[in-house]
Protein backbone atom coordinates (compact mmCIF):
# COMPACT_ATOMS: atom_id res chain seq x y z
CA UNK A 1 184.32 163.38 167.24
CA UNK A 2 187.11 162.67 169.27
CA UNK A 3 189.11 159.06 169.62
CA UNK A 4 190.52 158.08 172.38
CA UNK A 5 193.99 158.59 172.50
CA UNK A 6 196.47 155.22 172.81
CA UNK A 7 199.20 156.78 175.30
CA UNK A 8 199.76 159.68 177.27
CA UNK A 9 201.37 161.53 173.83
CA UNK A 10 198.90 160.61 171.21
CA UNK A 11 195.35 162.82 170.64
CA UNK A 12 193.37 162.35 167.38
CA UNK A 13 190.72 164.96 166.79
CA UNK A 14 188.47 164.52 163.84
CA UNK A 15 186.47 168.03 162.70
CA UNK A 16 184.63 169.30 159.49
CA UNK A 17 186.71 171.74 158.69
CA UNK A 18 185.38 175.70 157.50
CA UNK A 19 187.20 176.68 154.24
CA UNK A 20 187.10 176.18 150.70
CA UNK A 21 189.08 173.17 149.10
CA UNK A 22 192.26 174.87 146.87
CA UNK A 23 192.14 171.82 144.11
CA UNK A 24 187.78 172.15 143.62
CA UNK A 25 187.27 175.51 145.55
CA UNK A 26 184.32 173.30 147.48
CA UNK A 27 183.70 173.76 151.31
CA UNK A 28 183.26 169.82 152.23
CA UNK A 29 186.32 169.08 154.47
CA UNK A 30 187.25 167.67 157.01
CA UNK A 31 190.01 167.82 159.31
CA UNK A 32 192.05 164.82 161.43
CA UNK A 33 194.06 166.70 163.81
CA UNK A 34 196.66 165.20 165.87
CA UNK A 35 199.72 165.31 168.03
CA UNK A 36 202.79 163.60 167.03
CA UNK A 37 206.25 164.08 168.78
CA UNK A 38 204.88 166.98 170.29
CA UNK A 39 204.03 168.59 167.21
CA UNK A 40 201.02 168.84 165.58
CA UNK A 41 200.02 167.55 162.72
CA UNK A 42 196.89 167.54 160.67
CA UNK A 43 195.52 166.27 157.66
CA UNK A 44 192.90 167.48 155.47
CA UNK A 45 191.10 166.19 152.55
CA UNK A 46 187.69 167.08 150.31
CA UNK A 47 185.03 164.95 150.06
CA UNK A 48 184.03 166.30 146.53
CA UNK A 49 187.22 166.15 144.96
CA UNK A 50 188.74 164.29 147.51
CA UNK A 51 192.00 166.45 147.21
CA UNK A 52 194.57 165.81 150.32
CA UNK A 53 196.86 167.69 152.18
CA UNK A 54 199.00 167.78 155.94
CA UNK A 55 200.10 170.59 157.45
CA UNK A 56 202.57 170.35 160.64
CA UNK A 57 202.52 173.27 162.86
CA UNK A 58 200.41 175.45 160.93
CA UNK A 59 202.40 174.84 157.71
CA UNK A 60 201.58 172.58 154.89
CA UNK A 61 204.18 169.93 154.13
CA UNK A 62 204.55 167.35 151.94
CA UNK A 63 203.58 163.49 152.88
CA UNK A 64 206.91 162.09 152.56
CA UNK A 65 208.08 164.47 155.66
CA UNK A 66 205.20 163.36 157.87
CA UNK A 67 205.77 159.56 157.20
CA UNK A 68 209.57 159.92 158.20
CA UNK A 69 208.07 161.84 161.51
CA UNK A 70 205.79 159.29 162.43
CA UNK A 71 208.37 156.65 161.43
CA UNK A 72 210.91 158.00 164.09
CA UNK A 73 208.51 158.02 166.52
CA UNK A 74 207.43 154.01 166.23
């Protein structure tokens, strides 16, 4: 599924995601990918356990960093 994007910067793509949940070592995830600041940024959570986590970039980062990113950006 794909939303339609707000401006010319923003994309949100919504996937399940193949892989195996590191909290419940389940497969059910899914995947909200998206492009902030011209990064990417993605986040990731479990429907069984409903562990959640963002990565920016291809590296996993902690939530605090991606608030202040999309807080400079408003």
């Amino acid at each position: 599924m794909v939303a339609a994007p707000k401006s010319s910067e923003a994309s949100l793509i919504m996937a399940q995601t193949n892989g195996t949940c590191p909290n419940c070592m389940q497969g059910d995830l899914i995947t909200i990918s998206m492009a902030v600041s011209g990064r990417d940024l993605a986040f990731t959570t479990c429907h069984l356990c409903e562990a959640k986590w963002w990565h920016r970039d291809g590296q996993e980062v902690p939530l605090n960093s991606v608030i202040a990113q999309v807080a400079d950006k408003s």
